[in-house]
PDB file of N, CA and C in Angstrom:
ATOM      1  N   UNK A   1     -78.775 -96.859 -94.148  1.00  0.00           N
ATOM      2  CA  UNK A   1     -79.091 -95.825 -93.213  1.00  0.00           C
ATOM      3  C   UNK A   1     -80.079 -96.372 -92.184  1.00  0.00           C
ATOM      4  N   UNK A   2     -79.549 -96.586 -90.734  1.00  0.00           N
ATOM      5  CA  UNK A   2     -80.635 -96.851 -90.077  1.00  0.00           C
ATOM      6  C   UNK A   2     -80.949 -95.627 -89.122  1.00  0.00           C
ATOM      7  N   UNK A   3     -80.995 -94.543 -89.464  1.00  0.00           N
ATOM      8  CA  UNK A   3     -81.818 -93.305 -88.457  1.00  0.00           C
ATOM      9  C   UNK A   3     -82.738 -93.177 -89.269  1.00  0.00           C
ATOM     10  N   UNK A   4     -83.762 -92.081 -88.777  1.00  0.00           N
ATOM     11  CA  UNK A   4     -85.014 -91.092 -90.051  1.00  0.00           C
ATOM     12  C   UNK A   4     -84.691 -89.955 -88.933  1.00  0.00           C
ATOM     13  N   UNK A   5     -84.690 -88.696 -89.458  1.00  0.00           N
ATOM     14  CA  UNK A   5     -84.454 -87.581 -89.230  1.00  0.00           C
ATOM     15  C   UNK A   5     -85.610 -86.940 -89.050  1.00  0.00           C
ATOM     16  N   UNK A   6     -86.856 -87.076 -90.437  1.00  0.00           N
ATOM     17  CA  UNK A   6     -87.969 -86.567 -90.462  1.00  0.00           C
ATOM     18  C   UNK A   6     -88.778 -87.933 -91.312  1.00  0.00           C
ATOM     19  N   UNK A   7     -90.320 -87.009 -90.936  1.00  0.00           N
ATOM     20  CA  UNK A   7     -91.157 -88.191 -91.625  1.00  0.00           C
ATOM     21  C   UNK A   7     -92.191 -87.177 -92.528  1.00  0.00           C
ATOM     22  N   UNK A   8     -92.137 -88.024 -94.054  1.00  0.00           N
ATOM     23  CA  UNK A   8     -93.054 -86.752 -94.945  1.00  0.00           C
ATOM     24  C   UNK A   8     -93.611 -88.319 -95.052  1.00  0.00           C
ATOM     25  N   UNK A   9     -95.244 -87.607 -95.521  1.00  0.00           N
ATOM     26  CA  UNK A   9     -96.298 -88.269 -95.588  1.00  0.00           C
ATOM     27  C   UNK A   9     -96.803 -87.739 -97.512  1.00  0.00           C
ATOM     28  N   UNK A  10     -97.139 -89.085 -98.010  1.00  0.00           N
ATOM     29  CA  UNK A  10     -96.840 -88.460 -99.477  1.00  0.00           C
ATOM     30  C   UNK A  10     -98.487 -89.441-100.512  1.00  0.00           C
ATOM     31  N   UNK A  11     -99.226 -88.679-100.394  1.00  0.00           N
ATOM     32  CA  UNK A  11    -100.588 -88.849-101.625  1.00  0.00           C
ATOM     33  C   UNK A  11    -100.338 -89.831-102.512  1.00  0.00           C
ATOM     34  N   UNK A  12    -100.773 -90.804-102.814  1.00  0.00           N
ATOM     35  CA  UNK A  12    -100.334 -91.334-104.236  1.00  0.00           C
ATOM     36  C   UNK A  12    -101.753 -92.438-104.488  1.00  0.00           C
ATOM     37  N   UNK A  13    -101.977 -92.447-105.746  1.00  0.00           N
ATOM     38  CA  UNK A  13    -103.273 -93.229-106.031  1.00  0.00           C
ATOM     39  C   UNK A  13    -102.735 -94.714-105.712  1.00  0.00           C
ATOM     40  N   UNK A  14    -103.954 -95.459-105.666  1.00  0.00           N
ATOM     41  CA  UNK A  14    -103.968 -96.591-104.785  1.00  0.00           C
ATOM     42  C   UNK A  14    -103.675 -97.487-105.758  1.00  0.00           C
ATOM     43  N   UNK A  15    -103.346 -97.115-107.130  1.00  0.00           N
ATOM     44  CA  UNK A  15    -102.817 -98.251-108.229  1.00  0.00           C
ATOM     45  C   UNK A  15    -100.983 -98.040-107.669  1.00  0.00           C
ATOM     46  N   UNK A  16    -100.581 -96.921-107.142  1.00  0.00           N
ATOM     47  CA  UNK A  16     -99.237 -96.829-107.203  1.00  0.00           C
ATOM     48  C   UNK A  16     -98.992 -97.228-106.336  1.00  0.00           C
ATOM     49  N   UNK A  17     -99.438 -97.359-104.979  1.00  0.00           N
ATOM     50  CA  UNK A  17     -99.159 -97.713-103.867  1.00  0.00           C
ATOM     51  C   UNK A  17     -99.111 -99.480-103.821  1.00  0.00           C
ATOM     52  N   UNK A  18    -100.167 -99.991-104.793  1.00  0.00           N
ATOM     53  CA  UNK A  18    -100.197-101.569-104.985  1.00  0.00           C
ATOM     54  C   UNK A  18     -98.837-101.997-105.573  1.00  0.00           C
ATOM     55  N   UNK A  19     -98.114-101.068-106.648  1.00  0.00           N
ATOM     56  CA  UNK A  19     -96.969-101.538-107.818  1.00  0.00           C
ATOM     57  C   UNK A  19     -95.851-101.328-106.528  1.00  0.00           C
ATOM     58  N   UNK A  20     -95.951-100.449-105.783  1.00  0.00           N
ATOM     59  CA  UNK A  20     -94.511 -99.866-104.737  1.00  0.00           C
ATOM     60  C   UNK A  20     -94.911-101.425-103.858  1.00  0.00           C
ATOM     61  N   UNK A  21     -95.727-101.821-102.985  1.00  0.00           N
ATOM     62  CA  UNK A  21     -96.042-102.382-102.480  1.00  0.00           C
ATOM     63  C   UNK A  21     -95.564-104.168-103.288  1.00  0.00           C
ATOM     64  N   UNK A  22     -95.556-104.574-104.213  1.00  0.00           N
ATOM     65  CA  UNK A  22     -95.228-105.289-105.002  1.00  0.00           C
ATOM     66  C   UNK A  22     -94.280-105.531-105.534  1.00  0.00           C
ATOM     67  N   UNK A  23     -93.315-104.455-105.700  1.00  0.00           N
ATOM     68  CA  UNK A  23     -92.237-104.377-105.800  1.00  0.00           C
ATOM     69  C   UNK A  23     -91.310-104.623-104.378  1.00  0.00           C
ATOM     70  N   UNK A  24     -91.622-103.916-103.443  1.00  0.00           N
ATOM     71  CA  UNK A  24     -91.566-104.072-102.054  1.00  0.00           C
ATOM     72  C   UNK A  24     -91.114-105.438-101.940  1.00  0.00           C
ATOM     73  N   UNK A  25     -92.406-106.248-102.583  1.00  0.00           N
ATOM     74  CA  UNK A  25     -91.926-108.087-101.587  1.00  0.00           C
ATOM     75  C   UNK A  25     -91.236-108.549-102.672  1.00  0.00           C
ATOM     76  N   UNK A  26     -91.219-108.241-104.033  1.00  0.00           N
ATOM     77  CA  UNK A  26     -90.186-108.670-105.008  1.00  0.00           C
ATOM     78  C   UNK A  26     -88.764-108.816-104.048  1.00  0.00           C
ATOM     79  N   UNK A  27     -88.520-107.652-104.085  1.00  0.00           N
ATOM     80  CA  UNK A  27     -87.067-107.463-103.862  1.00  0.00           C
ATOM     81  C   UNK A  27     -87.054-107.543-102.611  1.00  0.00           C
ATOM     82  N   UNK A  28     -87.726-107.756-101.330  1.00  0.00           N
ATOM     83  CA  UNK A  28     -87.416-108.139 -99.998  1.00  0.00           C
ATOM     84  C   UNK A  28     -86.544-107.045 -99.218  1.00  0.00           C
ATOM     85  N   UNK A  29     -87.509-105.597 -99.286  1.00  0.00           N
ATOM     86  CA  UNK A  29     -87.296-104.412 -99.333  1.00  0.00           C
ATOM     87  C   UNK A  29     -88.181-103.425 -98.855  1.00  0.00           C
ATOM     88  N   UNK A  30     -88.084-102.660 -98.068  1.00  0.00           N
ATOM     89  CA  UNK A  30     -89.131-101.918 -96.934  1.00  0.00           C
ATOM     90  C   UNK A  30     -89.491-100.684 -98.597  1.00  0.00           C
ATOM     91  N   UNK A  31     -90.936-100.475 -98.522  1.00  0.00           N
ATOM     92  CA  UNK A  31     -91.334 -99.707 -99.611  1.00  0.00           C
ATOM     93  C   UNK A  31     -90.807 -98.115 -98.620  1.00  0.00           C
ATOM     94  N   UNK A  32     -90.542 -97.962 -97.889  1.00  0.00           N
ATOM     95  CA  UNK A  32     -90.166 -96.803 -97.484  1.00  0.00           C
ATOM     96  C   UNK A  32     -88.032 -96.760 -98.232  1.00  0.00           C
ATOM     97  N   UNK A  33     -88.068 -97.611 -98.174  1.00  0.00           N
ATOM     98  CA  UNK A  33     -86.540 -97.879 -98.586  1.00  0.00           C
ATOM     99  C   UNK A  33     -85.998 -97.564-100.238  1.00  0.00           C
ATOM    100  N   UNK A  34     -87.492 -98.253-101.419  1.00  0.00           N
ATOM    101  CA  UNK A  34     -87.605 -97.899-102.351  1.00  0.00           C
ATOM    102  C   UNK A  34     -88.098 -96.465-102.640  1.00  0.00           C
ATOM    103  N   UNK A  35     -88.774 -95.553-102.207  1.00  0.00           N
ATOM    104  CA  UNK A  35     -89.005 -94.403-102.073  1.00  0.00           C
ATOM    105  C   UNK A  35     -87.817 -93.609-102.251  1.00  0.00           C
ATOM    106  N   UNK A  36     -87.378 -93.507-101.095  1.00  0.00           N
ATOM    107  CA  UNK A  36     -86.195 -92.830-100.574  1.00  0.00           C
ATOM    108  C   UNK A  36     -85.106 -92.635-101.743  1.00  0.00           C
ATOM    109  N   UNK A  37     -84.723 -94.290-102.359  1.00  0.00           N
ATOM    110  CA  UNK A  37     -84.010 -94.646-103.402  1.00  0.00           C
ATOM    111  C   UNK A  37     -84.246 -93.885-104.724  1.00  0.00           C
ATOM    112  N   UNK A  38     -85.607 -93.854-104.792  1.00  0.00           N
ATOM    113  CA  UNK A  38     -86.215 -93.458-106.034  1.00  0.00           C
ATOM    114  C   UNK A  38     -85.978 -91.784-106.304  1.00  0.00           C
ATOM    115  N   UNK A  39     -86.154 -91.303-104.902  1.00  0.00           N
ATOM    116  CA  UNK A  39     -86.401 -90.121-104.910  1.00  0.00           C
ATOM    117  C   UNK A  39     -84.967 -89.167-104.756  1.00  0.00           C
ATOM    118  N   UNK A  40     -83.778 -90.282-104.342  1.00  0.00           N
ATOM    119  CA  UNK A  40     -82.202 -89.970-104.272  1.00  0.00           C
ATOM    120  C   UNK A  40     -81.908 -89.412-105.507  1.00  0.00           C
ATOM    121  N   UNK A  41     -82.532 -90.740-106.812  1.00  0.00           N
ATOM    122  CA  UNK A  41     -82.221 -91.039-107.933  1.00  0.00           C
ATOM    123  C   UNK A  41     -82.244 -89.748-108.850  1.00  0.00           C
ATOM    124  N   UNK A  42     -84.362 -89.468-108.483  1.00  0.00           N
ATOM    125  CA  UNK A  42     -84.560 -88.676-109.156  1.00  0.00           C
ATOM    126  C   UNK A  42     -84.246 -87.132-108.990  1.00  0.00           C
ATOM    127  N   UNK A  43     -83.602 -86.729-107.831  1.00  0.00           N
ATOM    128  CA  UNK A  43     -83.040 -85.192-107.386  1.00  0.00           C
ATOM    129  C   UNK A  43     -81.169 -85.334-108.200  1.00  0.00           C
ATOM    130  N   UNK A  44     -80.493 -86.814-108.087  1.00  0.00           N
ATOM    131  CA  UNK A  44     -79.404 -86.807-108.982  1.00  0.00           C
ATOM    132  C   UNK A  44     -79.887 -86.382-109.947  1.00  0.00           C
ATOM    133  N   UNK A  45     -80.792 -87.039-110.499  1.00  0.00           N
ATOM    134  CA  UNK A  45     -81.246 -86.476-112.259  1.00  0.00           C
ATOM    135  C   UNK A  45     -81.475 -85.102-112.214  1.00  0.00           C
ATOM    136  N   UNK A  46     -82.090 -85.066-111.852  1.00  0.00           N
ATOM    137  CA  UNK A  46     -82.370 -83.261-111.859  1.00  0.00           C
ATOM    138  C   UNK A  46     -81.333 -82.270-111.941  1.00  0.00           C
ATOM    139  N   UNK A  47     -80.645 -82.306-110.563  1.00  0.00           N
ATOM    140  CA  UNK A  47     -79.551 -81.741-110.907  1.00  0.00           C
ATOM    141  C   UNK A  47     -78.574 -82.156-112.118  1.00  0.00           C
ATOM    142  N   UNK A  48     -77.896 -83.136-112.781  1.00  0.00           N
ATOM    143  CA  UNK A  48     -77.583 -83.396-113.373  1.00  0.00           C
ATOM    144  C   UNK A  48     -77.970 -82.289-114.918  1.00  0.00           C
ATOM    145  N   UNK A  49     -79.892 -82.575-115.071  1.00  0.00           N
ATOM    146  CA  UNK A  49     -79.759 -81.709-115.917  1.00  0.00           C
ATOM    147  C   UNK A  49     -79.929 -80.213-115.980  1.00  0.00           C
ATOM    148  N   UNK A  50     -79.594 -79.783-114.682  1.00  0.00           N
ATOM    149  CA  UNK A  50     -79.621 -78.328-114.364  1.00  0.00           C
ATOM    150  C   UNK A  50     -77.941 -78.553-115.087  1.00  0.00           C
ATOM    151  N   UNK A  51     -77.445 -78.688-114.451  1.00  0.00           N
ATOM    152  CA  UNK A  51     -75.508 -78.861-115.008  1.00  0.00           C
ATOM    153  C   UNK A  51     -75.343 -78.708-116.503  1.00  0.00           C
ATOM    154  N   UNK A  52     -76.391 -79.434-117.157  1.00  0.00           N
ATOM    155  CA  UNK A  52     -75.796 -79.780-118.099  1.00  0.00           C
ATOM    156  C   UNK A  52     -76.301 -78.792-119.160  1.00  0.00           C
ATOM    157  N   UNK A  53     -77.688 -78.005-118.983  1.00  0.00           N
ATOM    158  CA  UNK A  53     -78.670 -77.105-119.427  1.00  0.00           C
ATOM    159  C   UNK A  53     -77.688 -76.082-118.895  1.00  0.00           C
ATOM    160  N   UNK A  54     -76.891 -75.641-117.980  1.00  0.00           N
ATOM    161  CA  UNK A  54     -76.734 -74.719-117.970  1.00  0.00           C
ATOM    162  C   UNK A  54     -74.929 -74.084-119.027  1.00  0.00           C
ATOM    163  N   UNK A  55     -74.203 -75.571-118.805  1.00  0.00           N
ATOM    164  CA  UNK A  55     -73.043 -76.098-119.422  1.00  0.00           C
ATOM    165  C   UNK A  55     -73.631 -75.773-121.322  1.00  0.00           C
ATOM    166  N   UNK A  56     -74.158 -76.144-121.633  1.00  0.00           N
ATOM    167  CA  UNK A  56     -74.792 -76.477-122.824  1.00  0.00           C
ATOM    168  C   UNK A  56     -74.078 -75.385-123.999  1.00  0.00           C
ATOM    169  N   UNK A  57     -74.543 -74.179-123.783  1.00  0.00           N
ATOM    170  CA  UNK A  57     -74.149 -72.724-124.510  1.00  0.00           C
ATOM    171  C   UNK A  57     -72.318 -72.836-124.368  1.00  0.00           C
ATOM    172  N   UNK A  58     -72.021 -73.428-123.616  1.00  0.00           N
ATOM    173  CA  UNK A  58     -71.080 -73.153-123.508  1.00  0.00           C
ATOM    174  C   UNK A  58     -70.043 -74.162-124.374  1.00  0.00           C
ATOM    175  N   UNK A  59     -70.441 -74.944-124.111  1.00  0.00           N
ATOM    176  CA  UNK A  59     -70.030 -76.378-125.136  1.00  0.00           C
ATOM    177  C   UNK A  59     -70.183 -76.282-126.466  1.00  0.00           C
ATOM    178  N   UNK A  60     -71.374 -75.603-126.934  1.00  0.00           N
ATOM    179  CA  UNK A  60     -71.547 -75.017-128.366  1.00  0.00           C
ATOM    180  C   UNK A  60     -70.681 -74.545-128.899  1.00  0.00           C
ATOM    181  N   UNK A  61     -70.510 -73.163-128.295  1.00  0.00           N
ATOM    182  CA  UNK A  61     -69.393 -72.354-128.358  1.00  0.00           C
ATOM    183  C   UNK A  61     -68.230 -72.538-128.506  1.00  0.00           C
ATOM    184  N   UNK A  62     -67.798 -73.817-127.852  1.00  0.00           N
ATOM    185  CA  UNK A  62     -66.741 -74.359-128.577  1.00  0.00           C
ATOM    186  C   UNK A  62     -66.822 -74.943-129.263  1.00  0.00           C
ATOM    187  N   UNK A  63     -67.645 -75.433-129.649  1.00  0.00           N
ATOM    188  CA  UNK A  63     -67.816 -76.298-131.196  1.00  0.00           C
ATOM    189  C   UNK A  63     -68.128 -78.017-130.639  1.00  0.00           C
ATOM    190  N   UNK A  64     -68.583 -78.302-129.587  1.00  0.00           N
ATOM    191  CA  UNK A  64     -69.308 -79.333-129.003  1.00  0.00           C
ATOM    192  C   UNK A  64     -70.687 -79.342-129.082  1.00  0.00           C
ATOM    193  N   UNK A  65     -70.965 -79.967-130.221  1.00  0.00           N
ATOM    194  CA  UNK A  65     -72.822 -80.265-130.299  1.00  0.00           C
ATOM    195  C   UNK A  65     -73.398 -81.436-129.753  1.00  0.00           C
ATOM    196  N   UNK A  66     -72.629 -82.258-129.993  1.00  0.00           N
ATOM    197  CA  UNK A  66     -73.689 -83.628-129.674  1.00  0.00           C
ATOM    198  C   UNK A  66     -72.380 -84.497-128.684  1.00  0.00           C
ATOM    199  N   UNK A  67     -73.191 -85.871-127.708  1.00  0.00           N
ATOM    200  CA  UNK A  67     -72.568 -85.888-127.133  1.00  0.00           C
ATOM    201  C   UNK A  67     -71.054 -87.101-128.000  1.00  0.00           C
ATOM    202  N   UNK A  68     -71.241 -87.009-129.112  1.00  0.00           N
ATOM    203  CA  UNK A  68     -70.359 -87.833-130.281  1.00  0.00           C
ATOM    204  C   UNK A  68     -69.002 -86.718-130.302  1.00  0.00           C
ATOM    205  N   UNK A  69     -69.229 -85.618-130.106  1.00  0.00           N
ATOM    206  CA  UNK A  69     -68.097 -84.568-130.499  1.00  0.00           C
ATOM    207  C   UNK A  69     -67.661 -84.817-128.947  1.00  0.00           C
ATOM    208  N   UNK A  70     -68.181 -84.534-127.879  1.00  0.00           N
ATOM    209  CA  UNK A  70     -67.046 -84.600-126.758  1.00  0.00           C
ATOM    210  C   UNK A  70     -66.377 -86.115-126.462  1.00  0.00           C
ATOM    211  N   UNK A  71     -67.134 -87.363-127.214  1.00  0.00           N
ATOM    212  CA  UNK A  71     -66.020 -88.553-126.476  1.00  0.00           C
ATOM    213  C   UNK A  71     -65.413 -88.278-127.845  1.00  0.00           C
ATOM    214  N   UNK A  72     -65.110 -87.781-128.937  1.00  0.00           N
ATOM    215  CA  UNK A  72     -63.971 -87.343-130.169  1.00  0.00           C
ATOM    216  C   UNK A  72     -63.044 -86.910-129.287  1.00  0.00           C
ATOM    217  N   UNK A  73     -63.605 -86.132-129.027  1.00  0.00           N
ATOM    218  CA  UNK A  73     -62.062 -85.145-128.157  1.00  0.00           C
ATOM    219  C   UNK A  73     -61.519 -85.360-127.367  1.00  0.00           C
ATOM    220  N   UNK A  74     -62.226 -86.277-126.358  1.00  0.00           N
ATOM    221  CA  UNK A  74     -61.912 -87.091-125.006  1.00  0.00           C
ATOM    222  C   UNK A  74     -61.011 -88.723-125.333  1.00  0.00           C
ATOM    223  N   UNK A  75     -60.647 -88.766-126.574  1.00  0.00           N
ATOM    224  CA  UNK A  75     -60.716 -90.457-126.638  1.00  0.00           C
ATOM    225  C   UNK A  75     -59.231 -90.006-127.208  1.00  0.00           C
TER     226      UNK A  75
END
């Protein structure tokens, strides 16, 4: 992505900013780039377990408890 749409400005203690920053020249990578990434990652996750918290009762109900019973049924 080379546009920015908006710019958020974001607090973080100065031990985290050293590890982002470090990581940064590891990987030869704008720490605004790892952010972004991180923060893609962590809103997939989230939603993910909204889906799956909400799926859950329902999977029971059929007799799906763990995730061993749905690759049974799937395989």
């Amino acid at each position: 992505m080379c546009y920015m749409d908006t710019t958020l400005n974001v607090r973080m203690p100065t031990e985290l900013k050293r590890q982002l920053e470090e990581l940064s020249r590891r990987q030869h990578r704008s720490s605004s780039e790892l952010v972004r990434e991180s923060l893609r990652r962590f809103i997939v996750a989230e939603q993910f377990a909204a889906v799956r918290k909400s799926t859950v009762p329902l999977a029971e109900a059929q007799g799906f408890i763990t995730d061993d019973d749905i690759f049974k049924a799937i395989s």
